[in-house]
C-alpha atoms as a PDB file:
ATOM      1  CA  UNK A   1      25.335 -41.000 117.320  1.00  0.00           C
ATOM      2  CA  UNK A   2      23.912 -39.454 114.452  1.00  0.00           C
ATOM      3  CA  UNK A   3      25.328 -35.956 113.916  1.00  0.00           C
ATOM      4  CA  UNK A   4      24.093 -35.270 110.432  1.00  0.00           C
ATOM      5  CA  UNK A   5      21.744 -32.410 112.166  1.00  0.00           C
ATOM      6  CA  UNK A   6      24.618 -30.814 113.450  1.00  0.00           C
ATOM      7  CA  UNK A   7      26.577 -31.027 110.550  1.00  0.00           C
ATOM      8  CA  UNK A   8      24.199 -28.808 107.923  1.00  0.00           C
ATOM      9  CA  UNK A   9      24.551 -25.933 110.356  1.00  0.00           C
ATOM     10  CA  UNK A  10      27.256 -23.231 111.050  1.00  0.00           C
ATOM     11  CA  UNK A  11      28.907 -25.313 113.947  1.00  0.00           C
ATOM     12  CA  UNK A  12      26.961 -23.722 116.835  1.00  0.00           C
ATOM     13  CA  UNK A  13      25.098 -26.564 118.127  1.00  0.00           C
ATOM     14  CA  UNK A  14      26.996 -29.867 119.502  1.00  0.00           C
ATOM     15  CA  UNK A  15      25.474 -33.137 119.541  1.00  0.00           C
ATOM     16  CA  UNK A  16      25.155 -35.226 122.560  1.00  0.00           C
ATOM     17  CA  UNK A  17      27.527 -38.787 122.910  1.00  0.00           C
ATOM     18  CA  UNK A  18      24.395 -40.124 125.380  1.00  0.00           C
ATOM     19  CA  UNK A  19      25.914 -43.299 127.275  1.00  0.00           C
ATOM     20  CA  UNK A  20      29.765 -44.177 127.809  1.00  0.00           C
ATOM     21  CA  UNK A  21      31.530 -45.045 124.754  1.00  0.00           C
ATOM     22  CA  UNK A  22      32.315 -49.283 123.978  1.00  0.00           C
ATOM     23  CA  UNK A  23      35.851 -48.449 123.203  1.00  0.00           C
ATOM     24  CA  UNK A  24      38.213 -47.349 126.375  1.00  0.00           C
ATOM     25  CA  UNK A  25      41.605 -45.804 125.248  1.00  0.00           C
ATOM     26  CA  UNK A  26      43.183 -42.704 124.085  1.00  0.00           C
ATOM     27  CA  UNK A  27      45.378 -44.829 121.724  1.00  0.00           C
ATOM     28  CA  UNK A  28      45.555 -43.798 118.026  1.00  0.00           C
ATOM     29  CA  UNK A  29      44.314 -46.975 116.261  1.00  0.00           C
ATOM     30  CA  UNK A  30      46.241 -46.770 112.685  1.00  0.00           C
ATOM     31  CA  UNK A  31      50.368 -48.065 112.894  1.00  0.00           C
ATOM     32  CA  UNK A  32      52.117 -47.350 109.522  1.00  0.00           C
ATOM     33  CA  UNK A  33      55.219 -48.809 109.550  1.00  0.00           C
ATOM     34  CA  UNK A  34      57.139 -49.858 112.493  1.00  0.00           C
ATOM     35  CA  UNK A  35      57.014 -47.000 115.134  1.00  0.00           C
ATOM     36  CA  UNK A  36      54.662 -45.403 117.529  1.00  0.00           C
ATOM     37  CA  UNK A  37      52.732 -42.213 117.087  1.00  0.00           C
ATOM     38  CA  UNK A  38      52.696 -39.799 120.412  1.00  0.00           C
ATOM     39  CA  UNK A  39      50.317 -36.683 120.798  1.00  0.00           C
ATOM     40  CA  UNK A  40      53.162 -34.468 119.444  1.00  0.00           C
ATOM     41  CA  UNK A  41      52.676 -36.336 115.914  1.00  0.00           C
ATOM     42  CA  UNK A  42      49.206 -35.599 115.282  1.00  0.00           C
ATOM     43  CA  UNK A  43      48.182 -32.304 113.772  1.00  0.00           C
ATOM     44  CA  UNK A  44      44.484 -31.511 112.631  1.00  0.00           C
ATOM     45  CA  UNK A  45      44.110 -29.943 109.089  1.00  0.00           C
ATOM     46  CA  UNK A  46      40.352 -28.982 109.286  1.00  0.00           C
ATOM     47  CA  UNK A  47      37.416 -31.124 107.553  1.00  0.00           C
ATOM     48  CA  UNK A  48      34.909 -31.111 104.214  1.00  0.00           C
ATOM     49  CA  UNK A  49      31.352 -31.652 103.984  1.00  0.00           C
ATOM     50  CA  UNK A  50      30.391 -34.245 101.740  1.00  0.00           C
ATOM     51  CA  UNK A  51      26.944 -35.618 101.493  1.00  0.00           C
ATOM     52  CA  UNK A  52      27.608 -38.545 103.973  1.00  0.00           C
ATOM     53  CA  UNK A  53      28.546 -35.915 106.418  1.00  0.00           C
ATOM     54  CA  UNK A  54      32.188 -34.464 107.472  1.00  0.00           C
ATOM     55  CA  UNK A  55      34.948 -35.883 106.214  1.00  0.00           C
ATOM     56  CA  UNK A  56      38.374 -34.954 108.912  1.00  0.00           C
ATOM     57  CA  UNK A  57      41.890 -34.672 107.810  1.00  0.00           C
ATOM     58  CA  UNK A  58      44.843 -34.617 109.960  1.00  0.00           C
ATOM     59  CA  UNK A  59      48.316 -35.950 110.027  1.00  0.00           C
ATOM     60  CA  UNK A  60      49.514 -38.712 111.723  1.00  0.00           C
ATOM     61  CA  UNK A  61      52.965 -38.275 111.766  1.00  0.00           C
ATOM     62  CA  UNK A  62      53.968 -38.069 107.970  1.00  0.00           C
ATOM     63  CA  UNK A  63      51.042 -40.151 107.564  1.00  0.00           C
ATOM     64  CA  UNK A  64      48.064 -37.894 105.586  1.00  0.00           C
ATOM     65  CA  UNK A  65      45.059 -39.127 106.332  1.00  0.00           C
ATOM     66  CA  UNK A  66      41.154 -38.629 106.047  1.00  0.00           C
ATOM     67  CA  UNK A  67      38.426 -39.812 108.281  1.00  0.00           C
ATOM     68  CA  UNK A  68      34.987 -40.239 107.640  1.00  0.00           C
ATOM     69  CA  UNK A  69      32.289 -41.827 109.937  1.00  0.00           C
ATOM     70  CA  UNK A  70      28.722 -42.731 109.442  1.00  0.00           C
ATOM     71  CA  UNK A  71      26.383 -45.694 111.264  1.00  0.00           C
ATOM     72  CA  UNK A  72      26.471 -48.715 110.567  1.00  0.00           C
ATOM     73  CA  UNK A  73      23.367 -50.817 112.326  1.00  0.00           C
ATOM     74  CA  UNK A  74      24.086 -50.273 115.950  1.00  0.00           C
ATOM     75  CA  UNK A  75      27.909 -49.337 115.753  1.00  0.00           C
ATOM     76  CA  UNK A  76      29.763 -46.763 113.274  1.00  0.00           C
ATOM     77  CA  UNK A  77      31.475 -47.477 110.136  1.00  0.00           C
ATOM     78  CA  UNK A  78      34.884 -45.323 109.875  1.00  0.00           C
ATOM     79  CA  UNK A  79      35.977 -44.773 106.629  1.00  0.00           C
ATOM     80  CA  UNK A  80      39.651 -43.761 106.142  1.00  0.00           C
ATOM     81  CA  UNK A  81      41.768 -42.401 103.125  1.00  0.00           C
ATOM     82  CA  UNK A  82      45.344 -42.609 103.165  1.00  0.00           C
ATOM     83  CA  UNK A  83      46.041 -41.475  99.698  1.00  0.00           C
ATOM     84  CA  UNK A  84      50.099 -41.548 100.180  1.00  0.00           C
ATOM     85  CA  UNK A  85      50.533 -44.601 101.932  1.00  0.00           C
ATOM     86  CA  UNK A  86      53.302 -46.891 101.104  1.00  0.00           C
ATOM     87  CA  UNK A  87      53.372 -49.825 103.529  1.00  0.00           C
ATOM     88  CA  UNK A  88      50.806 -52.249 105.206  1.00  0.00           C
ATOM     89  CA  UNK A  89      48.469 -50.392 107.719  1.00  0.00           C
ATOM     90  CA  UNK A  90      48.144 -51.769 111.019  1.00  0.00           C
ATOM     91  CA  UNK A  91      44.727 -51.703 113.022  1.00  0.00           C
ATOM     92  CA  UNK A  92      44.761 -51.838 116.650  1.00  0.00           C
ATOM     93  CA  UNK A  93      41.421 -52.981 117.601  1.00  0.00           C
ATOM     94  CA  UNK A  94      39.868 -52.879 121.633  1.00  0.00           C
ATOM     95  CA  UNK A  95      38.450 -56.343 122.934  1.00  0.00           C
ATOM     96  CA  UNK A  96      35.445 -54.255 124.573  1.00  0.00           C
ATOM     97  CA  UNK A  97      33.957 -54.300 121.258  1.00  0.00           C
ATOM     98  CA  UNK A  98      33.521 -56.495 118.108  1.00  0.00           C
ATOM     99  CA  UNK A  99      35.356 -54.894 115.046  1.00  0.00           C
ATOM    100  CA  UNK A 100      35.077 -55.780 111.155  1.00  0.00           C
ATOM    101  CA  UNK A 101      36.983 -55.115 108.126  1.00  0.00           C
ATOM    102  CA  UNK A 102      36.215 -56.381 105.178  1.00  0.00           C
ATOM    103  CA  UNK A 103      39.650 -55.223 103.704  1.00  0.00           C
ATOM    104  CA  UNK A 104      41.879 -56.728 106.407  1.00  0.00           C
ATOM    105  CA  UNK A 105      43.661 -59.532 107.597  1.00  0.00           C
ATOM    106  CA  UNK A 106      42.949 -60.861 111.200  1.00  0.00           C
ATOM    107  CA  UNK A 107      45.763 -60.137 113.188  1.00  0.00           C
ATOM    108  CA  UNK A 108      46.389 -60.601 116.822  1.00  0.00           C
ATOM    109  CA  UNK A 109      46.580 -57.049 117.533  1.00  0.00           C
ATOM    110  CA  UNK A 110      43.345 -56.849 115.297  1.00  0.00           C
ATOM    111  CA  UNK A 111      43.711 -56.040 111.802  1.00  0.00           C
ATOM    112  CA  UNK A 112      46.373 -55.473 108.736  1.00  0.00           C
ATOM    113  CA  UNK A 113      45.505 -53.807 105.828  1.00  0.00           C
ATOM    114  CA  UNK A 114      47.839 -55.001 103.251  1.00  0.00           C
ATOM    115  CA  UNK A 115      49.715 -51.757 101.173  1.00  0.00           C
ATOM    116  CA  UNK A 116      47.294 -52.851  98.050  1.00  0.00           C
ATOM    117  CA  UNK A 117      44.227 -51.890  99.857  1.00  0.00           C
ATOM    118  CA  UNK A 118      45.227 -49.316 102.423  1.00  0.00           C
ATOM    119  CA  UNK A 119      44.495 -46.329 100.481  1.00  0.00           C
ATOM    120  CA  UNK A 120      41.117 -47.115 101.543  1.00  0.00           C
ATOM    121  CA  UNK A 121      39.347 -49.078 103.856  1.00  0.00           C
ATOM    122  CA  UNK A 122      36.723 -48.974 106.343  1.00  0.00           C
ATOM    123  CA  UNK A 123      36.403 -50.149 109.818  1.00  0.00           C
ATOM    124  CA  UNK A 124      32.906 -51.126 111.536  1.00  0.00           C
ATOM    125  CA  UNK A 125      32.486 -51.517 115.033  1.00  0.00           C
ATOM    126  CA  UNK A 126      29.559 -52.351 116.872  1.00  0.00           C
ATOM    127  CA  UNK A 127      29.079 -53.051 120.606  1.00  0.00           C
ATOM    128  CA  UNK A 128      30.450 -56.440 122.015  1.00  0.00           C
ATOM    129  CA  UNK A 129      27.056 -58.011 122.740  1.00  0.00           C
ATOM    130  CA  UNK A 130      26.336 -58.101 118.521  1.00  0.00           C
ATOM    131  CA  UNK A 131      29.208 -60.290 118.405  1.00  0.00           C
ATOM    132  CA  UNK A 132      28.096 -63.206 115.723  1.00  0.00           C
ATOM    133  CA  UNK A 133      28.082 -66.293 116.776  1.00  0.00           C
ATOM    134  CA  UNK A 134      29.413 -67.210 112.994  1.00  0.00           C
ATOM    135  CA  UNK A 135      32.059 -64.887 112.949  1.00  0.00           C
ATOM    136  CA  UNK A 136      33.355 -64.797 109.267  1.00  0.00           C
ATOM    137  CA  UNK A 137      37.726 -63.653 108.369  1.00  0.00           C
ATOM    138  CA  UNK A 138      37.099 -59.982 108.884  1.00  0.00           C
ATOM    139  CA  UNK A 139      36.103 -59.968 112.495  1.00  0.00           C
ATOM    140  CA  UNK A 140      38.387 -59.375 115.058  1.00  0.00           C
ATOM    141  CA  UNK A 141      38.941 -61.313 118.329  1.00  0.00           C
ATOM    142  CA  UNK A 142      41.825 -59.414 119.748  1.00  0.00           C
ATOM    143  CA  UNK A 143      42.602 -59.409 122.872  1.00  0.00           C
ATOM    144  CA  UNK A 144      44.770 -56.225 122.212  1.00  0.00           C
ATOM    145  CA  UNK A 145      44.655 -53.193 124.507  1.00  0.00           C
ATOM    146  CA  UNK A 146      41.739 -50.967 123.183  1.00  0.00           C
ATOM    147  CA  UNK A 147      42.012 -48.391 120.634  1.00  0.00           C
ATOM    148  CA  UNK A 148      39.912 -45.783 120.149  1.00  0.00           C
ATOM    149  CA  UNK A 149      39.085 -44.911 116.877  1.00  0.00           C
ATOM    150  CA  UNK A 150      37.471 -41.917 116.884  1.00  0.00           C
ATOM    151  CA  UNK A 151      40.142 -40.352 119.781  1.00  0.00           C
ATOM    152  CA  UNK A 152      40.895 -36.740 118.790  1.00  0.00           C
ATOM    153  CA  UNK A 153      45.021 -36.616 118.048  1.00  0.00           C
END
C-alpha cells in the first residue's frame, strides 16, 4: 500500500488495504525482555511527518517506541526506533510470509536484535511466494505463530 497521498493531506481521506493481508495475527511482534505485552500495555502517543511519510509512536509497555513504514519491492519495510532500550529485542515473525532483517539473528521464533543494534532496525517483509531460493542469515524460516507487524496496540 502506498499511502504517501494520504499522508500530505489533513487526514480526511483513507487509503484502501485492497486484498487480505500475508500476515494473520493480532500479536504485537516486538518482546523486550522476558514477558508478554497484552492490549492494556499499549498506548498510542500520536505520529510526525517526515519526508518518508508518518512516523507512529506509542508505548509498548515501558517500552518507547517509533514506527515507520515504507515499501520495499513487493512487501513493506518497517522501520523501528527504540531509543531507550536496554536489552536484546525479540522479533516474532509469521510463517505466512518471508521476513528479513539485516540487523538480526535468526531465531526460531524469527529474529533477535542484539541490545547493540536495537535502537534501530528495520524489518522487511514480502509475501511468501518471493521467498529466495538462496536465502542468506537474515531471512527468517520460522515456523512461529504469526505476528502482525503493523497490528494497531
Amino acid at each position: 500500500m502506498d499511502g504517501s497521498m494520504y499522508w500530505r493531506g489533513p487526514g480526511k481521506e483513507s487509503g484502501e488495504l485492497g486484498d487480505a493481508p500475508w500476515w494473520t495475527s493480532g500479536a504485537f511482534p516486538l518482546k523486550f525482555g522476558a514477558g508478554d505485552l497484552k492490549v492494556k500495555d499499549f498506548k498510542f502517543l500520536g505520529y510526525t511527518l517526515k519526508d518518508q511519510g508518518p512516523e507512529f509512536h506509542f508505548q509498548a509497555g515501558t517500552q518507547e517506541v517509533f514506527q515507520s513504514v515504507s515499501s520495499s519491492g513487493k512487501g513493506v519495510a518497517m522501520k523501528f526506533r527504540l531509543p531507550e532500550v536496554h536489552s536484546d529485542v525479540q522479533v516474532l515473525t509469521d510463517s505466512a510470509a518471508q521476513w528479513k532483517c539485516p540487523d538480526g539473528v535468526p531465531s526460531k521464533a524469527g529474529f533477535r536484535i542484539p541490545e547493540s543494534k536495537a535502537k534501530e532496525f528495520t524489518l522487511i517483509v514480502q509475501p511468501k511466494d518471493l521467498r529466495s531460493v538462496d536465502a542468506g542469515k537474515t531471512e527468517s524460516r520460522s515456523g512461529a505463530q504469526p505476528a502482525s507487524p503493523l497490528s494497531n496496540p
